[in-house]
Protein backbone atom coordinates (compact mmCIF):
# COMPACT_ATOMS: atom_id res chain seq x y z
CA UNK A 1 67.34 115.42 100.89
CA UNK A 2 68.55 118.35 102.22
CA UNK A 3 71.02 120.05 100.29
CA UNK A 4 73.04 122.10 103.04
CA UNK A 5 74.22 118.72 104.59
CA UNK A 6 76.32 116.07 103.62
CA UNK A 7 74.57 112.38 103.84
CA UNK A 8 75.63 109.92 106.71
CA UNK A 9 78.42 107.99 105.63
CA UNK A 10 80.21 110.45 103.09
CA UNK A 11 83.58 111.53 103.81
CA UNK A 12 84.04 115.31 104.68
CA UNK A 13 86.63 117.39 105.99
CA UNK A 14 85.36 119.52 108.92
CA UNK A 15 86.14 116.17 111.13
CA UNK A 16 89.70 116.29 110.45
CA UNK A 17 90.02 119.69 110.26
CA UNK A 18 88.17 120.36 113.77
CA UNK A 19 90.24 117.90 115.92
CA UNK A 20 93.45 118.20 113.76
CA UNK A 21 94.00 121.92 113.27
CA UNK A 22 91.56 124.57 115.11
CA UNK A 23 90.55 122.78 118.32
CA UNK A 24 94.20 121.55 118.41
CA UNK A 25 95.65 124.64 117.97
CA UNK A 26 93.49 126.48 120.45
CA UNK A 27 93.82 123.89 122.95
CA UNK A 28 97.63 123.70 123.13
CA UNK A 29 97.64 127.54 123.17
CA UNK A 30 96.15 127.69 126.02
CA UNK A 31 95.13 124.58 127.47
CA UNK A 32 93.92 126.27 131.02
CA UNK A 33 91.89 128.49 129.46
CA UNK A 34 90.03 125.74 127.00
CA UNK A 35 89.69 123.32 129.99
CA UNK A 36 88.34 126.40 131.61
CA UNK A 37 85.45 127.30 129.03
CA UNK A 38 84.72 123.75 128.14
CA UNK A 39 83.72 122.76 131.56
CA UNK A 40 80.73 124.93 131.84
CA UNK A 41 78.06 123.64 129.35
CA UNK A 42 77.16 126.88 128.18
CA UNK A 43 80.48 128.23 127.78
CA UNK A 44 81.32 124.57 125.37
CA UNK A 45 78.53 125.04 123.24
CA UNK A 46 79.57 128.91 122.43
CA UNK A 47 83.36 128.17 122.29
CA UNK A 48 82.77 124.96 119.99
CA UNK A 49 80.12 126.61 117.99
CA UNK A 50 82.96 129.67 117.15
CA UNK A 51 85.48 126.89 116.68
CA UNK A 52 83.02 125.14 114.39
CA UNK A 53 82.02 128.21 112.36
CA UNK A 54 86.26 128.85 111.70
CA UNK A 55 85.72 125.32 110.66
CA UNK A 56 82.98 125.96 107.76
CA UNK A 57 84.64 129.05 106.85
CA UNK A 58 87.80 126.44 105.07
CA UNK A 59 85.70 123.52 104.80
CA UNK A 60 82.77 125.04 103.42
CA UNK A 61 79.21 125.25 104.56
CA UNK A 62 77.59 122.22 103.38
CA UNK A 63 78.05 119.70 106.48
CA UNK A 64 76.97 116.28 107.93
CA UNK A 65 73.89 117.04 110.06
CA UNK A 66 75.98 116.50 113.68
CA UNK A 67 78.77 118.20 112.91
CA UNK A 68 77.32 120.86 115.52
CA UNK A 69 78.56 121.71 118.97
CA UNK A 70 74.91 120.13 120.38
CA UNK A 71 76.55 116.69 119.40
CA UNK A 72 80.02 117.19 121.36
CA UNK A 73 79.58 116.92 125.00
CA UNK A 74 82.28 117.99 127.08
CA UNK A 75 83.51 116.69 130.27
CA UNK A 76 85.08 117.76 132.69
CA UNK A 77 87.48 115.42 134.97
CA UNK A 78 90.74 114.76 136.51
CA UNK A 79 93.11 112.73 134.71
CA UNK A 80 96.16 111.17 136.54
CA UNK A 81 96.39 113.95 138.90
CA UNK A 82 95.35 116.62 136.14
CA UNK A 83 92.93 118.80 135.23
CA UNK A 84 91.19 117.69 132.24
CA UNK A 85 88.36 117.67 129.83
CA UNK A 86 87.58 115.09 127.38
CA UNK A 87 85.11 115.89 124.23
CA UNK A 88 83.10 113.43 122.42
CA UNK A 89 83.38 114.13 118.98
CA UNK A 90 80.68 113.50 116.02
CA UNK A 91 80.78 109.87 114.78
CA UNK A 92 84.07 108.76 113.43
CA UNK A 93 83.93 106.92 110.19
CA UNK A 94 87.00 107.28 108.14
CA UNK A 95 90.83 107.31 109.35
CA UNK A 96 92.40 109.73 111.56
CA UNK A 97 88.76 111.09 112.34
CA UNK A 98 88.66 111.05 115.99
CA UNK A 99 86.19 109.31 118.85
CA UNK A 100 87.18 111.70 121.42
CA UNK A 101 89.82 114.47 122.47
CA UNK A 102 91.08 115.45 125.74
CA UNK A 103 93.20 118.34 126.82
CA UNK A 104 95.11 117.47 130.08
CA UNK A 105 96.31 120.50 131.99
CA UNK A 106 100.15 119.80 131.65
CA UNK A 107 103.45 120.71 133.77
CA UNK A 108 106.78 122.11 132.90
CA UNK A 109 108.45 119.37 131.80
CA UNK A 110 105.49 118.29 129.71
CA UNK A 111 106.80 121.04 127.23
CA UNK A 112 109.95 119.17 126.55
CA UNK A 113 109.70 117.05 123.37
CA UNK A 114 108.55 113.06 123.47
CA UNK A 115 110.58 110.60 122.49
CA UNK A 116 111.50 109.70 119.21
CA UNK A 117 109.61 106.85 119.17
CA UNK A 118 106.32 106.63 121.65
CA UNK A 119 105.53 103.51 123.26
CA UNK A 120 101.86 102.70 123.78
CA UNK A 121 100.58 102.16 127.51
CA UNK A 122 100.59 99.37 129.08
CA UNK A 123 103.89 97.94 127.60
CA UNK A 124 102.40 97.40 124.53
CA UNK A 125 104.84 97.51 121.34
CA UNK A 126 106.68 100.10 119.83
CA UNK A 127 104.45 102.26 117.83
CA UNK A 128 105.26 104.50 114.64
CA UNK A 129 107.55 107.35 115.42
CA UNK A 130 106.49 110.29 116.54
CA UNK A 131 106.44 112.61 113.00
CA UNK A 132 105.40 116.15 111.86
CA UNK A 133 102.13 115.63 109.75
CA UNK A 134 102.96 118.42 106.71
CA UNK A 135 98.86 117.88 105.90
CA UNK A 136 97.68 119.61 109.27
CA UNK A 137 100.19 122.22 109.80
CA UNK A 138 102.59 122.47 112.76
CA UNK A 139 101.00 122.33 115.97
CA UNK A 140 102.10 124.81 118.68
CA UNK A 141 105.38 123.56 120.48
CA UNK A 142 105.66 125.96 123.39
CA UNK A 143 102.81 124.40 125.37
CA UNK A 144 102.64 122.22 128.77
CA UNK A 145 99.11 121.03 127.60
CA UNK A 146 98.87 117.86 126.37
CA UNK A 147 96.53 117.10 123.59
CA UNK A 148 95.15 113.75 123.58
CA UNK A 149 92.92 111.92 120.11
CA UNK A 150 91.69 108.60 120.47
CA UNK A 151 91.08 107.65 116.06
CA UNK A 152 89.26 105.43 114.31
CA UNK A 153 91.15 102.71 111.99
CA UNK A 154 89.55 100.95 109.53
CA UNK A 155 88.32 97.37 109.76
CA UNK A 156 89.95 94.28 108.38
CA UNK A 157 87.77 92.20 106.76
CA UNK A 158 85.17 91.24 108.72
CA UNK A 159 86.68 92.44 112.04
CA UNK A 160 85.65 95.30 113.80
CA UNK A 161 86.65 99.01 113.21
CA UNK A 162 89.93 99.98 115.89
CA UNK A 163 91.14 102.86 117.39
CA UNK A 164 94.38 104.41 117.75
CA UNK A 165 95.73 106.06 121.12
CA UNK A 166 97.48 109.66 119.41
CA UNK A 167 98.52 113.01 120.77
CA UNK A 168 99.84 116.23 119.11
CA UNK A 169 102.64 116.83 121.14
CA UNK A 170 105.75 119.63 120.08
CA UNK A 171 104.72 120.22 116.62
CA UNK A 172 104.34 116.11 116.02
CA UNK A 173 101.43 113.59 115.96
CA UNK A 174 102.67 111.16 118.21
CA UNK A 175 101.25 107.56 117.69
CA UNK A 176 101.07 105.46 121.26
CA UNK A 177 99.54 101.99 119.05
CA UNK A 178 96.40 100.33 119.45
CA UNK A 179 94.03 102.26 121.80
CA UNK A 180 91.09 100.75 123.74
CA UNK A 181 87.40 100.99 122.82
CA UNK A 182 85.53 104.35 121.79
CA UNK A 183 84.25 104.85 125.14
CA UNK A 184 85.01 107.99 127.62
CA UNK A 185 85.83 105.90 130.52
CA UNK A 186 88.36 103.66 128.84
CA UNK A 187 90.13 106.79 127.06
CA UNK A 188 90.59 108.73 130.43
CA UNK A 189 92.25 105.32 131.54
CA UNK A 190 94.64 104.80 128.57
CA UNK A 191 95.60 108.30 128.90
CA UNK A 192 96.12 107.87 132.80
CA UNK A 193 98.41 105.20 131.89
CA UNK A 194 100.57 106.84 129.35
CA UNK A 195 100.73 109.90 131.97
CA UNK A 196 101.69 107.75 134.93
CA UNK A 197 104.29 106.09 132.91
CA UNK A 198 106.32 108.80 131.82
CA UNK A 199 106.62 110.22 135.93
């Protein structure tokens, strides 16, 4: 076994720490800019291979074999009108680690702060208030970007693993409830819907 990576299947940090801090933070900066440089494949793997190394620099060296920019394929698209890009993140195993993230090019009054309490698309139920989490830092708040995570929940018994629709959104993690499967097409689509519901 090699020693410099951490086996399949062990928790680790850089995940978390990727999606919920450094990408996060960059993308909400400026989200023009990161929708900008992901979209050329060239310019992803060099911007998510510097985003990675800030990554190893807290979370140490010693990583799971995929947690390289090689294994995150970005795509560019057009979501509800938007410019966009979603990212497919490495595998998602434990809680709050995340399938996929998009950045959705945002507009003025995208800035102003959610609701107190999100509601998930499609007239689903109320979902957990929108809260700071004190474990990631604050996320940026002057931003139009929007910031979107679909995460993986943990199985029930026998049932298979879920995911939860998310977004950081003026300093909060906003929860929108039960998301759909960890697939790009269906994420684009829940966001679409969360999007067209708030216009």
């Amino acid at each position: 076994m090699n020693e410099n990576f951490i086996p399949v299947g062990e928790e680790y940090p850089h995940h978390n720490h990727l999606v919920h801090r450094v990408l996060r933070d960059v993308a909400l900066d400026d989200p023009g800019a990161t929708i900008d440089r992901l979209a050329h494949f060239d310019d992803a793997l060099a911007f998510l291979g510097s985003l990675c190394q800030r990554v190893e620099q807290v979370c140490g060296l010693r990583r799971p074999m995929f947690f390289h920019p090689a294994f995150m394929p970005a795509q560019p698209q057009t979501i509800a009108g938007r410019r966009a890009v979603t990212v497919l993140m490495p595998p998602a195993c434990f809680p709050t680690e995340a399938h996929f993230v998009a950045i959705v090019e945002g507009r003025p009054e995208d800035a102003d702060a959610p609701d107190t309490e999100a509601r998930a698309s499609g007239g689903a139920s109320p979902s957990v208030p929108a809260v700071p989490d004190e474990g990631w830092g604050d996320a940026p708040q002057a931003t139009s970007g929007r910031y979107f995570t679909l995460e993986h929940v943990m199985a029930v018994d026998d049932a298979p693993p879920d995911t939860m629709l998310c977004e950081w959104r003026s300093g909060a993690h906003v929860n929108y409830g039960p998301g759909p499967e960890p697939c790009h097409d269906a994420f684009a689509e829940a966001i679409a819907r969360v999007l067209s519901n708030e216009s």
